[in-house]
N, C-alpha and C. Protein backbone atom coordinates (compact mmCIF):
# COMPACT_ATOMS: atom_id res chain seq x y z
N UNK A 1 -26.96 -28.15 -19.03
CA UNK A 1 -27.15 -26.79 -18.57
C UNK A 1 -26.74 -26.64 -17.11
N UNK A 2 -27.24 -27.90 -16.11
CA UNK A 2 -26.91 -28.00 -14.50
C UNK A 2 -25.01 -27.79 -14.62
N UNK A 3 -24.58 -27.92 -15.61
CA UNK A 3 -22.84 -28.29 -15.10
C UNK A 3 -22.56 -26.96 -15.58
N UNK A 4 -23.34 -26.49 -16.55
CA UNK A 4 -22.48 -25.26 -16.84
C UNK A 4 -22.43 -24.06 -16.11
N UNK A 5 -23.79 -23.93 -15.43
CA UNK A 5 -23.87 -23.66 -14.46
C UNK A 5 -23.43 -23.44 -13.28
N UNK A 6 -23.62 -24.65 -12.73
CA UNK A 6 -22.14 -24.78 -11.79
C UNK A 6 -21.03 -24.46 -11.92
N UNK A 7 -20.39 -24.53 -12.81
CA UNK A 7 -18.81 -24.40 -13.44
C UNK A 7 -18.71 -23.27 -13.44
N UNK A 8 -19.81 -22.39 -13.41
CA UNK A 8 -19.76 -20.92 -13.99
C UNK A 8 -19.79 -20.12 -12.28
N UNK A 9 -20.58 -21.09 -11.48
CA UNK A 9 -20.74 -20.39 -9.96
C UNK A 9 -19.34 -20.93 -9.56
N UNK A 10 -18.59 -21.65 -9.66
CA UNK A 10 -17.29 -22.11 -8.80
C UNK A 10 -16.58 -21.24 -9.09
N UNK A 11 -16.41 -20.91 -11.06
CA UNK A 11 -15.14 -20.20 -11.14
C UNK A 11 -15.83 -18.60 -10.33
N UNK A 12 -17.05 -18.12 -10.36
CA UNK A 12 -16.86 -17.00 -10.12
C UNK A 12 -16.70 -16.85 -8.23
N UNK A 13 -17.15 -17.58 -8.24
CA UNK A 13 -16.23 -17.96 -6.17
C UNK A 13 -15.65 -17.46 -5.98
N UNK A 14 -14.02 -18.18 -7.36
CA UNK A 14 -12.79 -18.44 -7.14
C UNK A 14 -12.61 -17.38 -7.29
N UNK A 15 -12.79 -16.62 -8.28
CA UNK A 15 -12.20 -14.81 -8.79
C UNK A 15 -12.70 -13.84 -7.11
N UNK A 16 -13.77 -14.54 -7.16
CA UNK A 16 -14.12 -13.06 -5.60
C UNK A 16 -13.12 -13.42 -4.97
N UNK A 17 -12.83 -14.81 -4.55
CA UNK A 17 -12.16 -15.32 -3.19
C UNK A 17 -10.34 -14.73 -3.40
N UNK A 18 -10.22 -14.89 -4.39
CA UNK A 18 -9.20 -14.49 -4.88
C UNK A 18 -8.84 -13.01 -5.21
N UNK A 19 -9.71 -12.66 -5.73
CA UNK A 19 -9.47 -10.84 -5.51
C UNK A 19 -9.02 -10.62 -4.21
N UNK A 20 -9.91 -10.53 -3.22
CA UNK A 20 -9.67 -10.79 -2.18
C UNK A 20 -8.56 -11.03 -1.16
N UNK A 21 -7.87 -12.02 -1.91
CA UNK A 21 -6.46 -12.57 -1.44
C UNK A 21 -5.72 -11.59 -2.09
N UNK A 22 -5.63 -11.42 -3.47
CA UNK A 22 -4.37 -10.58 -4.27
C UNK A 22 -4.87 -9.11 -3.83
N UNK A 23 -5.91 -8.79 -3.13
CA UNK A 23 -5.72 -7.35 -2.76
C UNK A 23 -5.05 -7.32 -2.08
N UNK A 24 -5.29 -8.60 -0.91
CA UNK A 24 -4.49 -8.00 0.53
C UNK A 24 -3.17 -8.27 0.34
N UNK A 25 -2.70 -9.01 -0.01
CA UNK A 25 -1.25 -9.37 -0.44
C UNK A 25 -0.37 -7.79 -0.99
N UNK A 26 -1.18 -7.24 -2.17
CA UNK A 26 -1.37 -6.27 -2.94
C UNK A 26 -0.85 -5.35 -1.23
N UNK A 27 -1.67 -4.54 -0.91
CA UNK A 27 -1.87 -3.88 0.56
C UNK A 27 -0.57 -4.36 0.95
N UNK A 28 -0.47 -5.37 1.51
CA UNK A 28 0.38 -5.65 2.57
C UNK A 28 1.85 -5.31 2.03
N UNK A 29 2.25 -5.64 0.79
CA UNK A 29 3.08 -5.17 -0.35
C UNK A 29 3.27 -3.74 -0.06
N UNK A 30 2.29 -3.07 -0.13
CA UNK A 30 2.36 -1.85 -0.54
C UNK A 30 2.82 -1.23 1.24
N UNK A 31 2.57 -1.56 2.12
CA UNK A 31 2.51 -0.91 3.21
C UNK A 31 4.13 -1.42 3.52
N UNK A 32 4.63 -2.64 3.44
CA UNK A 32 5.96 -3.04 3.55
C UNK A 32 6.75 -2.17 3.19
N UNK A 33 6.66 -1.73 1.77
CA UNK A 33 6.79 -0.74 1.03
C UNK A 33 7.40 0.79 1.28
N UNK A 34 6.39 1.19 1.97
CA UNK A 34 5.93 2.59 2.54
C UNK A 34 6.63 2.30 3.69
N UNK A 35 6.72 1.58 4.31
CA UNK A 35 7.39 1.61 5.87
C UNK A 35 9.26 1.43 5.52
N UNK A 36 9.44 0.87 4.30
CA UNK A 36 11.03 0.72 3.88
C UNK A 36 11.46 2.15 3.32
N UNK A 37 10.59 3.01 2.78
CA UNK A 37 10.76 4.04 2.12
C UNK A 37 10.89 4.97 3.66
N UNK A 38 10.23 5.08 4.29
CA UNK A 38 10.31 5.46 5.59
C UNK A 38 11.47 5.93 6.49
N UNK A 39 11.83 4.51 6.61
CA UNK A 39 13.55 4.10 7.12
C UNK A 39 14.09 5.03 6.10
N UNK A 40 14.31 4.69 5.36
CA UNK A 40 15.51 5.34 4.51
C UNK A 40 15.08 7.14 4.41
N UNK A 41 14.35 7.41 4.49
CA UNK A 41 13.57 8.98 4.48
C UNK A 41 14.44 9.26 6.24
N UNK A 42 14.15 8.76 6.69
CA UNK A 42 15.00 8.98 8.30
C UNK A 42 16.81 8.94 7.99
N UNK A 43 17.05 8.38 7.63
CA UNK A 43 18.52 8.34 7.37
C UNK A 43 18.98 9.68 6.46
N UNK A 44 18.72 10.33 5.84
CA UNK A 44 18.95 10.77 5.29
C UNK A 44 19.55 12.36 5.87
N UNK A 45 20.18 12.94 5.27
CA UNK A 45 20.81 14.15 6.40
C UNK A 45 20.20 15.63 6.47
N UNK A 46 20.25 16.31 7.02
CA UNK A 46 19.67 17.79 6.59
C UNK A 46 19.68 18.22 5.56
N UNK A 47 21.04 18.31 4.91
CA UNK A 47 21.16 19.16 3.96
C UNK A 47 20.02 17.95 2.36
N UNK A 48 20.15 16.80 2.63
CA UNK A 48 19.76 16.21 1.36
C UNK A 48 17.96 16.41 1.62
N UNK A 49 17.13 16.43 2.94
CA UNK A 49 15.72 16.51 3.32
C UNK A 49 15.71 18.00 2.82
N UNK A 50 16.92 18.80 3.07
CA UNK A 50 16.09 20.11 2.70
C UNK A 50 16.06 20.58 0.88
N UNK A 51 17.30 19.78 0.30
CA UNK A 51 17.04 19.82 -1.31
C UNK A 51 15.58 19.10 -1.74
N UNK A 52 15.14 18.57 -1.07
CA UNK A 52 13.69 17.72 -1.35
C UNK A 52 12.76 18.22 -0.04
N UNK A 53 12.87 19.15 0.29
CA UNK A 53 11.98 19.99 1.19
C UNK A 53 11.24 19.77 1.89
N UNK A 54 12.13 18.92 2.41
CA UNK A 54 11.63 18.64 4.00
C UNK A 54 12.11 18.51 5.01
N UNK A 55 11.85 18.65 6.15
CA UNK A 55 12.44 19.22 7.45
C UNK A 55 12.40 18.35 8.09
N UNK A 56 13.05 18.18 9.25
CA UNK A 56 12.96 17.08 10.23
C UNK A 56 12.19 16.54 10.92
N UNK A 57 11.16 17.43 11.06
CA UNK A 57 9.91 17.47 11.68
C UNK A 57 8.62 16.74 10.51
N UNK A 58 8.81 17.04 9.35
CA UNK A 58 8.05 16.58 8.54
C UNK A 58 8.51 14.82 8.16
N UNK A 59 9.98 14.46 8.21
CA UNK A 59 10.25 13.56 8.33
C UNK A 59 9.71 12.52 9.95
N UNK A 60 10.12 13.27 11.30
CA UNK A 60 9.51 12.87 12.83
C UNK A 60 7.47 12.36 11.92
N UNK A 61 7.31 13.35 11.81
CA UNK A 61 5.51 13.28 11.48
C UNK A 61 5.27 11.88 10.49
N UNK A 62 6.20 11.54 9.20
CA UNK A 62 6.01 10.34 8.69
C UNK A 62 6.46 9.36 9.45
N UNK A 63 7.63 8.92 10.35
CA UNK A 63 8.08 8.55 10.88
C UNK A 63 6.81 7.77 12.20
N UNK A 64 5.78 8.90 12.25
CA UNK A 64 5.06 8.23 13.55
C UNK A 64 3.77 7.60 12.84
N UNK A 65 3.63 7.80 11.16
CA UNK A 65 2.41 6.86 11.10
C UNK A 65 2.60 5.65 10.65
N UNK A 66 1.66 4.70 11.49
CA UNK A 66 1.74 3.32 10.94
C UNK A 66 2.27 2.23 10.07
N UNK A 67 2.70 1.47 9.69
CA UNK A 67 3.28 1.10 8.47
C UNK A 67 1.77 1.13 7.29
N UNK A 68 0.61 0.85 8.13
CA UNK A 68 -0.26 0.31 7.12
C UNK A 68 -1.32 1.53 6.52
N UNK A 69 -0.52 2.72 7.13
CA UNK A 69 -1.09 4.24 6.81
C UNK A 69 -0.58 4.65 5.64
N UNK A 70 -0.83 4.36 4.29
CA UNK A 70 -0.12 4.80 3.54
C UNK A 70 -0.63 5.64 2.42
N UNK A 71 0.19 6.68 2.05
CA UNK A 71 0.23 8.08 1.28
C UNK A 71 -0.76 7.83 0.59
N UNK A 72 -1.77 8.88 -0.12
CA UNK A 72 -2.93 8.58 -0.87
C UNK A 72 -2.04 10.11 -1.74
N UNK A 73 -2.14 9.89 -3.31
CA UNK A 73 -1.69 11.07 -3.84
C UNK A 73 -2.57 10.65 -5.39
N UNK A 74 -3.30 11.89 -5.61
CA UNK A 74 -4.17 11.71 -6.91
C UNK A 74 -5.39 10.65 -6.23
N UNK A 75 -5.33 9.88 -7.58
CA UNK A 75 -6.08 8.81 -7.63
C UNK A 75 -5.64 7.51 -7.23
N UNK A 76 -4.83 7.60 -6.33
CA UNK A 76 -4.03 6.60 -5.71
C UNK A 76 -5.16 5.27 -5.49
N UNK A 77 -4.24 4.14 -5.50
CA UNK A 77 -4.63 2.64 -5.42
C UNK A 77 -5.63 2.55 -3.98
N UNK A 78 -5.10 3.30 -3.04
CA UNK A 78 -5.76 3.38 -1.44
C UNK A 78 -6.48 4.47 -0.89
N UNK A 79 -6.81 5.76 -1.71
CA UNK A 79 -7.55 6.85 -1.65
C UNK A 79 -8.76 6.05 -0.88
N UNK A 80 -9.42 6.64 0.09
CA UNK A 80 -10.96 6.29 0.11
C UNK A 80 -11.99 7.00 -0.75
């Protein structure tokens, strides 16, 4: 009963300790992400920001947040 026990507290360690890890990885992924989508949202020219309706200024405004600030839409993965 003592081993199974045990066996049963290690693996569940391992899953917290590990969630843990694959969130942030997860995150860090995702913000890499958002900051590459970014760049390329800047490159892009007037006429193509304004078929997808947005202005230069709305592009400047994404442009100044963080890499690790990223979009919450619906029920998004990073909503608080």
């Amino acid at each position: 009963m003592f081993a199974s026990l045990h066996t049963a507290t290690l693996a569940t360690r391992r899953v917290q300790s590990g969630g843990s890890a694959a969130r942030l990885l997860t995150f860090v992924r995702d913000a890499l992400a958002a900051h590459r989508q970014r760049q390329t949202l800047a490159r892009l020219d007037d006429r193509t920001l304004a078929d997808i309706g947005l202005t230069r200024a709305d592009v400047a405004q994404e442009l100044d947040r963080p890499f690790w600030d990223l979009p919450t839409i619906g029920n998004a993965r990073w909503a608080a």
